[in-house]
N, C-alpha and C. Protein backbone atom coordinates (compact mmCIF):
# COMPACT_ATOMS: atom_id res chain seq x y z
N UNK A 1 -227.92 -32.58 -19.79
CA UNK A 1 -229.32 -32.32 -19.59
C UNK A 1 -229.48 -31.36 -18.42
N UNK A 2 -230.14 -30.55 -18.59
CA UNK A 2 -230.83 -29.77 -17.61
C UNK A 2 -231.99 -29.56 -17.11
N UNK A 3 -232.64 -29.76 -15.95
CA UNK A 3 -234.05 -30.06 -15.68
C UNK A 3 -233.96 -29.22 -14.08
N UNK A 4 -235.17 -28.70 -14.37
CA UNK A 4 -236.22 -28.00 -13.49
C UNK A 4 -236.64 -28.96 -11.90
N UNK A 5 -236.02 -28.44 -10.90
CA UNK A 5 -236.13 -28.61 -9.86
C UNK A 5 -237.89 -29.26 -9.58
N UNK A 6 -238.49 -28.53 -9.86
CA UNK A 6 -239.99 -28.83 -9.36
C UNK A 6 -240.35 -30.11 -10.36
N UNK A 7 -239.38 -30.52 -11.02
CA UNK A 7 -239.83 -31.67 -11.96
C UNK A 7 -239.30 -32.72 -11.22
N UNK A 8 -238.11 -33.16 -10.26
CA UNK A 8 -237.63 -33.71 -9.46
C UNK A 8 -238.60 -34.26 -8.16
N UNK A 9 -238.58 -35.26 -7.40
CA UNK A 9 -239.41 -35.86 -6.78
C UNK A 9 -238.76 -35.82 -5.42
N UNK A 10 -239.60 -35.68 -4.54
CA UNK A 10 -238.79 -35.65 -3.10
C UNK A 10 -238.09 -37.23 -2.74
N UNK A 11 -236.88 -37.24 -2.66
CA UNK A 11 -236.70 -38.81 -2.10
C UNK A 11 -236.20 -39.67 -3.21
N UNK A 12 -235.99 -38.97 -4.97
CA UNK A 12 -235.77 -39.30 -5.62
C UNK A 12 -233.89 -38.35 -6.16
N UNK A 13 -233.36 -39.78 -6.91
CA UNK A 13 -231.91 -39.08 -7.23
C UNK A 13 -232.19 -37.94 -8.93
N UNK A 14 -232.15 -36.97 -9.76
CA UNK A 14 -232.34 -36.74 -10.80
C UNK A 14 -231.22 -37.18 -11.45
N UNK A 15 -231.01 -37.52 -12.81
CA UNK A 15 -229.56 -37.31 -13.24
C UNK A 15 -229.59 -36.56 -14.80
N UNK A 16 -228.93 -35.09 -13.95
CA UNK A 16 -228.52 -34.60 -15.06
C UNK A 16 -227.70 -33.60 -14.52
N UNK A 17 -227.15 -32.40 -15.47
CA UNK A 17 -225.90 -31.81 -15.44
C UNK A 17 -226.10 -30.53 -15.13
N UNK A 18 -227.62 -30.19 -14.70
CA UNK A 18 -227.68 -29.18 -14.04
C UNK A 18 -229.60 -28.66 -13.83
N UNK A 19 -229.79 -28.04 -12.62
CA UNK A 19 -230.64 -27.63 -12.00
C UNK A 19 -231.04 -26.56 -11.81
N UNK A 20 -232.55 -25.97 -12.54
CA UNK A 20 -232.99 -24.74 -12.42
C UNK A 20 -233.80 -24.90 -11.13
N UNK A 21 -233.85 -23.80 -10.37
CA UNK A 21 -235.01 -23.37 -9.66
C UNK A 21 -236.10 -22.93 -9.91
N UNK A 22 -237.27 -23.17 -10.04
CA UNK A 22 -238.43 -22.62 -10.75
C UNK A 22 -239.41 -22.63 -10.12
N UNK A 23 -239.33 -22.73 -8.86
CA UNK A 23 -240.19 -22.34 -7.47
C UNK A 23 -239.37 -21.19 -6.44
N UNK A 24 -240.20 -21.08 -5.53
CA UNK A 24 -239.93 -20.57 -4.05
C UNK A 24 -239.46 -21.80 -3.21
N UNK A 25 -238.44 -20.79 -2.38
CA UNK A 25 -237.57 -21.75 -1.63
C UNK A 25 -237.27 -23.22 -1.84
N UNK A 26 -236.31 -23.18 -2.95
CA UNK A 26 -236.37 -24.65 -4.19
C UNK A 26 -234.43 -24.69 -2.84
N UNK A 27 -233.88 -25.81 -3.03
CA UNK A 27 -232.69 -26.00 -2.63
C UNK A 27 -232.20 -27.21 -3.70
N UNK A 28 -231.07 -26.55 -4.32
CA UNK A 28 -230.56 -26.91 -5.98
C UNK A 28 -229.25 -28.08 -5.24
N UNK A 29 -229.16 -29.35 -5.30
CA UNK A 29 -227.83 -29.98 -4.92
C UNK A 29 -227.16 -30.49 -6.03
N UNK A 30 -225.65 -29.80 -5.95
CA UNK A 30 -224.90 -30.80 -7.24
C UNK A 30 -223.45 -31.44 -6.56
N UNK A 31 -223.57 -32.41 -7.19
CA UNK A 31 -222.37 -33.34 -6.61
C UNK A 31 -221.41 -33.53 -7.07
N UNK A 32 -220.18 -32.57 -6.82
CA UNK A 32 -218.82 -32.91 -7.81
C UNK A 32 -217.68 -33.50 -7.26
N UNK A 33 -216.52 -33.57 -8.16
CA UNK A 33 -215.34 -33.95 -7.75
C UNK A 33 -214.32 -33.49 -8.32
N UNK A 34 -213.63 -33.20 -9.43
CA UNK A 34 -213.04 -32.50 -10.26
C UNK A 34 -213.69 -31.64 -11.15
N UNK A 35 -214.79 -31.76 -11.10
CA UNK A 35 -215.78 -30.87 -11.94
C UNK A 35 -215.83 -29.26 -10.97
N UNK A 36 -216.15 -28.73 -11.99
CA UNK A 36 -216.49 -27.04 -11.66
C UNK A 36 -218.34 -27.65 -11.22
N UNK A 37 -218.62 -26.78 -9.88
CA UNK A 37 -220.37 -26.79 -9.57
C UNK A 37 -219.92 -25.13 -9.91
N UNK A 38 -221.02 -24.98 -10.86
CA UNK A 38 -221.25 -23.03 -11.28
C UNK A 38 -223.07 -23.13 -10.82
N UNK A 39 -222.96 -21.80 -10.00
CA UNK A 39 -224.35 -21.20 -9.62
C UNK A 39 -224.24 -20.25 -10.17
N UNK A 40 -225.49 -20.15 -10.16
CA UNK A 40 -226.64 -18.62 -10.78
C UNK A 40 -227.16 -17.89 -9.92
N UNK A 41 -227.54 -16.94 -10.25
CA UNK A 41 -228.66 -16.37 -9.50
C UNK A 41 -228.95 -15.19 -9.99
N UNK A 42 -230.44 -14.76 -10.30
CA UNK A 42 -230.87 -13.62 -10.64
C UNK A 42 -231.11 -12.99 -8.92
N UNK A 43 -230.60 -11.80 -9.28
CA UNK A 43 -230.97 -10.83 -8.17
C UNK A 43 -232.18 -10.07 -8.18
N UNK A 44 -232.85 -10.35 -9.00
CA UNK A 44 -234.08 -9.86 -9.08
C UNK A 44 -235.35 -10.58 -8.84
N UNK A 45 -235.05 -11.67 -9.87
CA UNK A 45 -236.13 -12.18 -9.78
C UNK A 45 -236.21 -13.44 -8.23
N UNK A 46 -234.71 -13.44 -8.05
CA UNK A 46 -234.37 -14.35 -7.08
C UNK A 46 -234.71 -16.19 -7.62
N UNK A 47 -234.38 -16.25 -8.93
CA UNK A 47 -234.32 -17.90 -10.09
C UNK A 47 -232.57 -18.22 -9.31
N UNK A 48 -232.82 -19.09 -9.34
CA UNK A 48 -230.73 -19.90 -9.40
C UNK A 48 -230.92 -21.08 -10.05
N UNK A 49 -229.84 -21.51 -10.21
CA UNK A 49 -229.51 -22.74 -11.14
C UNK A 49 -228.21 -23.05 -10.74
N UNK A 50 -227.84 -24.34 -11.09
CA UNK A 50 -226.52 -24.83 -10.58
C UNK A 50 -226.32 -25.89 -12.08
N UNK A 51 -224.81 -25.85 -11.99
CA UNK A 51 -224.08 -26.47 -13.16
C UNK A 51 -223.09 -27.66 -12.43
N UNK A 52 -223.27 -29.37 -12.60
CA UNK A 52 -222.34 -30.15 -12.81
C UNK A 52 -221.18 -29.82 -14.08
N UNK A 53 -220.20 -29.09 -14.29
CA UNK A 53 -219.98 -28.57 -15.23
C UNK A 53 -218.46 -29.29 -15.58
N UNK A 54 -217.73 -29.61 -16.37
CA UNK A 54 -216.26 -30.13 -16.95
C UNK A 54 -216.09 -30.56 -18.18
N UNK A 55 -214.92 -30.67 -18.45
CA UNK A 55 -214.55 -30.68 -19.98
C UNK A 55 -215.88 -30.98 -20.87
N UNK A 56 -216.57 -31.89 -21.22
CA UNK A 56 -217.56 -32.37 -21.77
C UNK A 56 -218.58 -31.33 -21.72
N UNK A 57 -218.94 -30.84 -20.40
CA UNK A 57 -220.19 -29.90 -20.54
C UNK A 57 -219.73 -28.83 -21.29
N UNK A 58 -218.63 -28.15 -20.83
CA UNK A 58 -217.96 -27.30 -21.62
C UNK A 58 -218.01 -26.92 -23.74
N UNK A 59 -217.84 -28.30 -23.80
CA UNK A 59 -217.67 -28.77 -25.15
C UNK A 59 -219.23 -28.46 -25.67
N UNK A 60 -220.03 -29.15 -24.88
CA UNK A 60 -221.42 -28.84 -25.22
C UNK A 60 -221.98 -27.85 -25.31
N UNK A 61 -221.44 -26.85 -24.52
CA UNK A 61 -222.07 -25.42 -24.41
C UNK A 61 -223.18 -25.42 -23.18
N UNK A 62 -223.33 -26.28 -22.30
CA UNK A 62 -224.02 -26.44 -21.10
C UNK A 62 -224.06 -25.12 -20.61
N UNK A 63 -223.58 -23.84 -20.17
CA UNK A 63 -223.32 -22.55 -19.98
C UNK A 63 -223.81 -22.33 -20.89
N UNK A 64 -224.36 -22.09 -22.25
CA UNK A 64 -225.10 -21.39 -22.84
C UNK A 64 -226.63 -21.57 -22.74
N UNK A 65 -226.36 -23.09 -22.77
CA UNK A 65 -228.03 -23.66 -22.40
C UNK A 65 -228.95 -23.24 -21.27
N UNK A 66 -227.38 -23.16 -20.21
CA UNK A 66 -228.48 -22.38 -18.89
C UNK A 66 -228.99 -20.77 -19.37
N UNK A 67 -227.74 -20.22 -19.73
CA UNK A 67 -228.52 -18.62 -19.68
C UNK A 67 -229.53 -18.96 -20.53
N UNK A 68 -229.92 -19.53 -21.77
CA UNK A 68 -230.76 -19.48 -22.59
C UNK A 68 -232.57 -20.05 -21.61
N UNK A 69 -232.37 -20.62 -20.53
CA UNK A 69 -233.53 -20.64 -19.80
C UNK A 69 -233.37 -19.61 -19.04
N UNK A 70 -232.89 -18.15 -18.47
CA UNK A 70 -233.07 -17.64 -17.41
C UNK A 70 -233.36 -16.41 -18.47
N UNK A 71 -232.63 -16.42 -19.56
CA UNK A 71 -233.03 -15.55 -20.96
C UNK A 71 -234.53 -15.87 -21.38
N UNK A 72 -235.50 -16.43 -21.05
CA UNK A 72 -236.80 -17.25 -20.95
C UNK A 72 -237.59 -16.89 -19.91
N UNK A 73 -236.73 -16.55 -18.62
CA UNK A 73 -236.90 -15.91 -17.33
C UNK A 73 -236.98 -14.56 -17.42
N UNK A 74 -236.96 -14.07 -18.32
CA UNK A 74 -236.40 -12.42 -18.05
C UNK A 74 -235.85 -11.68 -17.57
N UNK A 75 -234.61 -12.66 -17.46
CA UNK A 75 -233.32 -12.27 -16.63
C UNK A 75 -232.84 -11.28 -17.32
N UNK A 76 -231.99 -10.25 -16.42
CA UNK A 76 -231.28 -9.20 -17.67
C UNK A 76 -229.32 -9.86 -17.42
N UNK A 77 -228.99 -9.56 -18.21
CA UNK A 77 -227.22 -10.20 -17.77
C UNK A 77 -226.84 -9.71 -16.83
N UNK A 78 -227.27 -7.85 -16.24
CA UNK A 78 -226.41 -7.02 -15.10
C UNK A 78 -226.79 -7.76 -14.07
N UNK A 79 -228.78 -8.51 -14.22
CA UNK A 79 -228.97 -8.80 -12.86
C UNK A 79 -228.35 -10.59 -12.50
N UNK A 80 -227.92 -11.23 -13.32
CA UNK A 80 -227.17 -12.84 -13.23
C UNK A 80 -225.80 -12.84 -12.62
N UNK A 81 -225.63 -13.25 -11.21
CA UNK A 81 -224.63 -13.58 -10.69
C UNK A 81 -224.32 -14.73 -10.76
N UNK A 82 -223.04 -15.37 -10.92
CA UNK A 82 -222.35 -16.43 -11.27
C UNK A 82 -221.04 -16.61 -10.10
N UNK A 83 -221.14 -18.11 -9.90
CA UNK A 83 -219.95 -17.92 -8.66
C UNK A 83 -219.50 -19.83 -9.21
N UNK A 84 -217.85 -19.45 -9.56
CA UNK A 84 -217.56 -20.88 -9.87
C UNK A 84 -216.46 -21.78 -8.40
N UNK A 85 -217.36 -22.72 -8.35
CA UNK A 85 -216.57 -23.59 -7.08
C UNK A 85 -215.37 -23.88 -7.09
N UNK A 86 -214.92 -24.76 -6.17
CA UNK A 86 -213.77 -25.40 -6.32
C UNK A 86 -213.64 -26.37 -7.54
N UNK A 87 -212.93 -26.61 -8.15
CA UNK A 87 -212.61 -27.79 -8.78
C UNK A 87 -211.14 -27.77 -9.32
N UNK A 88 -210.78 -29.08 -10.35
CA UNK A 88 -209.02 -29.15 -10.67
C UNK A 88 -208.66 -27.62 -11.22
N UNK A 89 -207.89 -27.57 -11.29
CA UNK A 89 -207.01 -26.50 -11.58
C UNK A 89 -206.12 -27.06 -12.65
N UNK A 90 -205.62 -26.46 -13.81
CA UNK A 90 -205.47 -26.63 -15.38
C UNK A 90 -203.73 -27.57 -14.49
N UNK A 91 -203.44 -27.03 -13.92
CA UNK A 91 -201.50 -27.69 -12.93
C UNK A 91 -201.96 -29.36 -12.99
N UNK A 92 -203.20 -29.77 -12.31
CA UNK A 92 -203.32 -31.02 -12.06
C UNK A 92 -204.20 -31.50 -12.91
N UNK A 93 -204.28 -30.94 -13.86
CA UNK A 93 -205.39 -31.93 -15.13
C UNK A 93 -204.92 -31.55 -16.66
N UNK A 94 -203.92 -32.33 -16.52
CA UNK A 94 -202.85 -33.18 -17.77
C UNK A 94 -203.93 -33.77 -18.65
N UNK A 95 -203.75 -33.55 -20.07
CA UNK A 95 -204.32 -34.47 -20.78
C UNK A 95 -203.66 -34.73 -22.14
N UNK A 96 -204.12 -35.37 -22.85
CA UNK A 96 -203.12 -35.44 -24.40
C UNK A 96 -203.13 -34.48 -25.48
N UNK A 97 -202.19 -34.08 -26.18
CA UNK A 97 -202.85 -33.34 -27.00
C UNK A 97 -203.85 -33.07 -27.80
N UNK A 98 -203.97 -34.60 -28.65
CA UNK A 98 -205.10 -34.18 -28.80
C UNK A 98 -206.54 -33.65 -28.55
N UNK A 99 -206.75 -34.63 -27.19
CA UNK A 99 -208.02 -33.91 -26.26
C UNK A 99 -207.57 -32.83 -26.26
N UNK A 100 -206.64 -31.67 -25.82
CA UNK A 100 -206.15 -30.78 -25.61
C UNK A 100 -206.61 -29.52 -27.09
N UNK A 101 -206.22 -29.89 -28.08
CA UNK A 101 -206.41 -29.61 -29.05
C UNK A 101 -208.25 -29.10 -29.58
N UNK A 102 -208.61 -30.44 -29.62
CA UNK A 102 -210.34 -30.64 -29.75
C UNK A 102 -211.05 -30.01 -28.67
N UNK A 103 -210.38 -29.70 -27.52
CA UNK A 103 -211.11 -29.19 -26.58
C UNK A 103 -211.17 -27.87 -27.20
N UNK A 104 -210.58 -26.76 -27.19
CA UNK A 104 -210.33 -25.80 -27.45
C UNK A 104 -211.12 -25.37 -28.84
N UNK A 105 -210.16 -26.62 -29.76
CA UNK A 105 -211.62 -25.93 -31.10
C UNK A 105 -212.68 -26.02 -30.97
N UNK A 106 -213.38 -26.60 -29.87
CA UNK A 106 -214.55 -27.07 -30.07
C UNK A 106 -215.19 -26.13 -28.91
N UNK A 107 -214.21 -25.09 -27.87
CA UNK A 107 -214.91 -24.05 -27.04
C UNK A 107 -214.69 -22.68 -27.32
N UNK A 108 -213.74 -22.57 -27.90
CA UNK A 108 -212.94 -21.31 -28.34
C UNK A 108 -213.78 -20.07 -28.83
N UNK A 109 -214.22 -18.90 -28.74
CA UNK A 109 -214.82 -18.17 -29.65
C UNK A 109 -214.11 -16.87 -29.52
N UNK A 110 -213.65 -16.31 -30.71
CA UNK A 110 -212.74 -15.15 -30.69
C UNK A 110 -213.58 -14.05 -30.97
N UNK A 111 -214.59 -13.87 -30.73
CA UNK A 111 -215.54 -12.79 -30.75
C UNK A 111 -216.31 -12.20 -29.68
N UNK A 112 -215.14 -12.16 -28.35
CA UNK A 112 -215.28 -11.73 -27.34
C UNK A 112 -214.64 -10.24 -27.60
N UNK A 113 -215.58 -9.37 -27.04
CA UNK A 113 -215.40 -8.23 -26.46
C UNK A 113 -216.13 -7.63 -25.33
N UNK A 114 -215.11 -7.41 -24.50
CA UNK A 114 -215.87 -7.42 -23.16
C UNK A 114 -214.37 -5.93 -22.24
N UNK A 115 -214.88 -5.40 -21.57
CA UNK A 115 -213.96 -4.37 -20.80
C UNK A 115 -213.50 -5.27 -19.57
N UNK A 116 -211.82 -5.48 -20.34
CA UNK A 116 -211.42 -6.12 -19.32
C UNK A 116 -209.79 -5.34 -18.59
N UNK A 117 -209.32 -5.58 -17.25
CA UNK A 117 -208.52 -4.40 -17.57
C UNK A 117 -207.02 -5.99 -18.30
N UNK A 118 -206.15 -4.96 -18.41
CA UNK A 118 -204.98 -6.05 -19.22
C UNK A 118 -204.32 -7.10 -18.53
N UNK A 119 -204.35 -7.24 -16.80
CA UNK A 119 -204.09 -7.85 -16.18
C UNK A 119 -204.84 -9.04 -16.33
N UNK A 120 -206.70 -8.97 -16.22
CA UNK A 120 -207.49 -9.55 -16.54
C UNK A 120 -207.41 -10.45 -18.13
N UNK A 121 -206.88 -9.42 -19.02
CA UNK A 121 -206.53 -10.18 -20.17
C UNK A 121 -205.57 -10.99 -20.48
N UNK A 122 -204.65 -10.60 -20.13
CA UNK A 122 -203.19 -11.67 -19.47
C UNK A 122 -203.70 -12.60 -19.13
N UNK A 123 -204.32 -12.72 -18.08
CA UNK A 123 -204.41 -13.84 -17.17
C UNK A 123 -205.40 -14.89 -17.79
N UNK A 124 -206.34 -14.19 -18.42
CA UNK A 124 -207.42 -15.89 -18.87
C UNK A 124 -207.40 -15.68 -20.76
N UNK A 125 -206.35 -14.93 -21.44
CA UNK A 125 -206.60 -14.63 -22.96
C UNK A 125 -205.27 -15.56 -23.66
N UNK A 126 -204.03 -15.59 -22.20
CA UNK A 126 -202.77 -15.27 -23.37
C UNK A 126 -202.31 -16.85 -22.98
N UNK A 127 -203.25 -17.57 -22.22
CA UNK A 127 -202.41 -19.05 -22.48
C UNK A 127 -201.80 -19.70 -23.23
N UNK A 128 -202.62 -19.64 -24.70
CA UNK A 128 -201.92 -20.25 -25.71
C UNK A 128 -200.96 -20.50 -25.89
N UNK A 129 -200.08 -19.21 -25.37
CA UNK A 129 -198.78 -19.27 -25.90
C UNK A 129 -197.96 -19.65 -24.65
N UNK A 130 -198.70 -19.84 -23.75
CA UNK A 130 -197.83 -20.43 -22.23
C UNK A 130 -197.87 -21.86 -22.76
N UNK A 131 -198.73 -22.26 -23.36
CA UNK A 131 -199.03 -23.62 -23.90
C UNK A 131 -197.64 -24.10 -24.60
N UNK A 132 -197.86 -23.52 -25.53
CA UNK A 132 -196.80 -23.74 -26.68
C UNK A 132 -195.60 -23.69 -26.02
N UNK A 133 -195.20 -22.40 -25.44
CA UNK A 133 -193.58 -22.24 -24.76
C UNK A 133 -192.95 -23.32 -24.28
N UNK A 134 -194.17 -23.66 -23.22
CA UNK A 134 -193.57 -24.97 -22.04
C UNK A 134 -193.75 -26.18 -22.37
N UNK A 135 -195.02 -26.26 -23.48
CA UNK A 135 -194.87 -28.23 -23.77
C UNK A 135 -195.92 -28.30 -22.70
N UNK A 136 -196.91 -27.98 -22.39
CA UNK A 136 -197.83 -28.86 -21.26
C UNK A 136 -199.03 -28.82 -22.10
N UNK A 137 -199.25 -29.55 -21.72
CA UNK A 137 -201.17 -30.35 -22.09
C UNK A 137 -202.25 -29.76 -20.73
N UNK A 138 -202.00 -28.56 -20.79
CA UNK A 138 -202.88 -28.96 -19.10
C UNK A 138 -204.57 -28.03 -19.46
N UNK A 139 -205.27 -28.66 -19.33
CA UNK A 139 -206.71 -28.57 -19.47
C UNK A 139 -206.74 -27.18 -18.27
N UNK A 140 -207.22 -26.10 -18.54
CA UNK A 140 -207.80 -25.37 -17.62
C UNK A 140 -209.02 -24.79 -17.67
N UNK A 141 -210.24 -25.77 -16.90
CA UNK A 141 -211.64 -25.59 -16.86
C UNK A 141 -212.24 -24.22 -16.54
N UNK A 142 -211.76 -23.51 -15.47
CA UNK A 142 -212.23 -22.57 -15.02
C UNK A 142 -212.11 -21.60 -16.00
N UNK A 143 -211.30 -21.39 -16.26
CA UNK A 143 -210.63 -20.31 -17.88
C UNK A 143 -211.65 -20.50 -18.94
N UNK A 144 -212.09 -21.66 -18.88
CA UNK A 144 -212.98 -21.97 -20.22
C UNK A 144 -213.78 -21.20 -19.97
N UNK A 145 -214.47 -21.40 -18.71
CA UNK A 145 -216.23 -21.17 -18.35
C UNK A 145 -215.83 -20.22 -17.95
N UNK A 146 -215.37 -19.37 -17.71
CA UNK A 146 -214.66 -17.87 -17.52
C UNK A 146 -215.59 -17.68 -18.85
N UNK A 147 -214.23 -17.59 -19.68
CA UNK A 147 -214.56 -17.44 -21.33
C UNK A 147 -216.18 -17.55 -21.55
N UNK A 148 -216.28 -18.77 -21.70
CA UNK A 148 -217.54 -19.02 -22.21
C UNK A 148 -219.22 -18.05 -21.35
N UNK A 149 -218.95 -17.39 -20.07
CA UNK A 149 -219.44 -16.51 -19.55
C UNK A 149 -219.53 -15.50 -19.97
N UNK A 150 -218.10 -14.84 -20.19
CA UNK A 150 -217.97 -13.35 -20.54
C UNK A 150 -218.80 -13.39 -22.15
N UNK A 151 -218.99 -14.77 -22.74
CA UNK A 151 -219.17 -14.84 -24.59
C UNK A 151 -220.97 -14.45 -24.43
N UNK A 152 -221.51 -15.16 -23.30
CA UNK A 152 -222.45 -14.62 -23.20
C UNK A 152 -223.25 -13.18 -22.83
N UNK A 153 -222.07 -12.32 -22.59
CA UNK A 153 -222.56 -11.22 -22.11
C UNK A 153 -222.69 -10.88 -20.57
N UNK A 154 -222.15 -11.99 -19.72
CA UNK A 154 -222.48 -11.51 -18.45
C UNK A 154 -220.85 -10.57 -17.60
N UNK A 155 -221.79 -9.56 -17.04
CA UNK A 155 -220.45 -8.48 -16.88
C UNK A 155 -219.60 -9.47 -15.97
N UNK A 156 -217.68 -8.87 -16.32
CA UNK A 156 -217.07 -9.48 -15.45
C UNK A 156 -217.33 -9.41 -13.78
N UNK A 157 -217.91 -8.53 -13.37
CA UNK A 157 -217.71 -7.77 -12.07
C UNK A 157 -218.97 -9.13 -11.74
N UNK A 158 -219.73 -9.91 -11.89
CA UNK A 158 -220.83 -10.26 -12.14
C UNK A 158 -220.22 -12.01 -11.66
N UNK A 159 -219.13 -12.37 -12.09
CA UNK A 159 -218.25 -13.45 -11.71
C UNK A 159 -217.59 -13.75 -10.91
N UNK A 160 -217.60 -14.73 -10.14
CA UNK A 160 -217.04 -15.06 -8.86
C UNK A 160 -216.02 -16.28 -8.95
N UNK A 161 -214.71 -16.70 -8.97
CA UNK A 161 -214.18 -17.97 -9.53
C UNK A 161 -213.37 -18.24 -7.83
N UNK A 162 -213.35 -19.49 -7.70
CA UNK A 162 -212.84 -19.96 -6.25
C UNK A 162 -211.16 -20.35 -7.38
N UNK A 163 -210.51 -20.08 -6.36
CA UNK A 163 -208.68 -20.46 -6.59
C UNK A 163 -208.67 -21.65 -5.88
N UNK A 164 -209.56 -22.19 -5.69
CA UNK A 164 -209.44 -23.73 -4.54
C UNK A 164 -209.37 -24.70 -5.83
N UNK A 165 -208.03 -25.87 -5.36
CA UNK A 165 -207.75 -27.17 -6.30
C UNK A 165 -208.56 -28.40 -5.32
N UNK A 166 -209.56 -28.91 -6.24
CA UNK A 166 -209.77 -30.33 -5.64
C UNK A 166 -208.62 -31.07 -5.42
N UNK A 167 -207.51 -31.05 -6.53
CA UNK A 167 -206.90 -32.19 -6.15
C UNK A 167 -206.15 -31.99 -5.44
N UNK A 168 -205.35 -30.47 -5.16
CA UNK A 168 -204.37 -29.95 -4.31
C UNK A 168 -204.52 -30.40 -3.12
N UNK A 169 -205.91 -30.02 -2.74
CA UNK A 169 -206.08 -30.15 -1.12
C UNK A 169 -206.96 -31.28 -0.61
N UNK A 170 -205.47 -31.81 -0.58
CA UNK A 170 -206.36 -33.32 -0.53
C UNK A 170 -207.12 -33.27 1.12
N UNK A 171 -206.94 -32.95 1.79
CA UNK A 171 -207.35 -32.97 3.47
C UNK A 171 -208.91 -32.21 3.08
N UNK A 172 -209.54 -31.16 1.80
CA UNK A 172 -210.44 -30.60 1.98
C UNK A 172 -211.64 -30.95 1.15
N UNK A 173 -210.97 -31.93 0.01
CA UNK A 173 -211.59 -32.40 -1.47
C UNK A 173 -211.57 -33.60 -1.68
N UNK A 174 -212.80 -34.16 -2.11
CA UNK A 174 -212.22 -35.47 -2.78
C UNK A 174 -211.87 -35.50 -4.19
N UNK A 175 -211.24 -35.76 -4.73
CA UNK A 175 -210.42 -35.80 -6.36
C UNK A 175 -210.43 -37.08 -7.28
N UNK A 176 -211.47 -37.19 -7.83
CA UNK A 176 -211.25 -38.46 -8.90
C UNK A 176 -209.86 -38.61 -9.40
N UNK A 177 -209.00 -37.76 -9.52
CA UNK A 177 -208.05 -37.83 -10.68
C UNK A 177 -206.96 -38.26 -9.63
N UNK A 178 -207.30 -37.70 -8.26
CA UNK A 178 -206.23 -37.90 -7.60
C UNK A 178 -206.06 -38.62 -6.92
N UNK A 179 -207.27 -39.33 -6.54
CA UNK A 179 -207.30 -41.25 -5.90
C UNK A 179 -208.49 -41.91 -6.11
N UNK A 180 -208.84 -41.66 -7.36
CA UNK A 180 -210.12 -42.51 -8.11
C UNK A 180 -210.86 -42.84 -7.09
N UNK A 181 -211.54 -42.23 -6.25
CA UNK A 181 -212.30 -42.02 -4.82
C UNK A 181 -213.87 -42.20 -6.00
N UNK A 182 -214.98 -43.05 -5.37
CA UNK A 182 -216.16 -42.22 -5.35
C UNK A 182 -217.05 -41.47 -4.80
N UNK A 183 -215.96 -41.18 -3.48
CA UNK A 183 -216.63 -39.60 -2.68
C UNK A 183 -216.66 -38.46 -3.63
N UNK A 184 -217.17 -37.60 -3.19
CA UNK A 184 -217.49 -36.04 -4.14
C UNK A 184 -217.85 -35.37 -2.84
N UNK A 185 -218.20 -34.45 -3.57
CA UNK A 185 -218.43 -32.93 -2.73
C UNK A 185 -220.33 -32.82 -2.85
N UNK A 186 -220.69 -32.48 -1.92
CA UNK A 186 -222.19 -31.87 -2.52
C UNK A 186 -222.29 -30.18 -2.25
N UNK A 187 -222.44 -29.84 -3.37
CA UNK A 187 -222.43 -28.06 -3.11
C UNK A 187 -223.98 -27.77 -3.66
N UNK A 188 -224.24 -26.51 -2.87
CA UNK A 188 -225.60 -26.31 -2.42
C UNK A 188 -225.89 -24.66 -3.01
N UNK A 189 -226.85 -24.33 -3.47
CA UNK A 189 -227.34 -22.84 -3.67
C UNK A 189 -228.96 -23.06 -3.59
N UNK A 190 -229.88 -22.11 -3.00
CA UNK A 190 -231.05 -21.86 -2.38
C UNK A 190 -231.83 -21.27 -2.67
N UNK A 191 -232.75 -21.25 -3.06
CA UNK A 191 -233.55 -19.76 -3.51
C UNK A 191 -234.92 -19.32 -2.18
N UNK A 192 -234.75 -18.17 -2.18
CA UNK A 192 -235.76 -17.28 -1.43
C UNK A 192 -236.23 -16.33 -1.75
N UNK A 193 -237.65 -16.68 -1.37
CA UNK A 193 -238.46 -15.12 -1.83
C UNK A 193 -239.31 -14.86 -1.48
């Protein structure tokens, strides 16, 4: 679910999986732990939004749902900046094949074309077959919503992805996966105008 900041009550918790701004000077909070928090922001109109985002939202298309309100906004794609947080990293989030499997058919879209240079394509196109070679199951979130970004049209140059592992650093993160903690992170984006 996604819901509109000014629909939220001062002093009250919301629960859902992500937060538009739809006022002046709105302050968007999302609370993760192995999850990707993805912000927005039109540079124009100065709208943001924030994403509780992981496997599940993924699956859902939660990233499409947001642009489809800022596409409502009259956002243009050149002017939507996107910046993805810390969260697990595909090394520390093992899963079975089959999740592994269903994840993928169920995010996958091969009807990306986008100017990327080949390094860029290497790096978030050619897993599959790193998959297959080595025998690992390893879920990599950021890659998805990578993907699932560029499917929408928003330029790469336009994307921001953090190399930070929740679970790696344990002294900086708290990590569900990595000591079933119910601390989290609260990450923050602002709007002004």
């Amino acid at each position: 679910m996604i819901a509109f900041g000014s629909h939220s009550q001062k002093g009250t918790k919301t629960n859902a999986d992500g937060l538009v701004g739809n006022k002046s000077n709105q302050n968007l909070w999302v609370y993760t732990a192995d999850c990707m928090p993805i912000f927005f922001a039109d540079k124009r109109t100065r709208n943001v939004a924030t994403l509780h985002c992981g496997r599940k939202g993924l699956e859902k298309k939660i990233i499409n749902n947001l642009v489809k309100i800022f596409d409502n906004f009259g956002t243009s794609r050149d002017n939507l900046l996107v910046a993805i947080g810390p969260a697990i990293s595909k090394e520390h989030y093992p899963v079975d094949e089959i999740t592994l499997k269903e994840f993928y058919r169920n995010t996958e879209n091969t009807n990306i074309t986008i100017n990327l240079t080949k390094a860029e394509k290497n790096l978030f196109f050619n897993d599959s077959n790193h998959f297959k070679e080595k025998n690992l199951n390893q879920l990599d979130l950021k890659r998805s919503a990578y993907r699932q970004l560029l499917n929408e049209n928003i330029p790469n140059e336009n994307i921001d992805i953090s190399n930070l592992c929740t679970y790696k650093l344990k002294n900086e993160f708290n990590s569900w996966r990595r000591n079933k903690t119910i601390s989290r992170q609260w990450n923050l984006i602002c709007s002004e105008r």
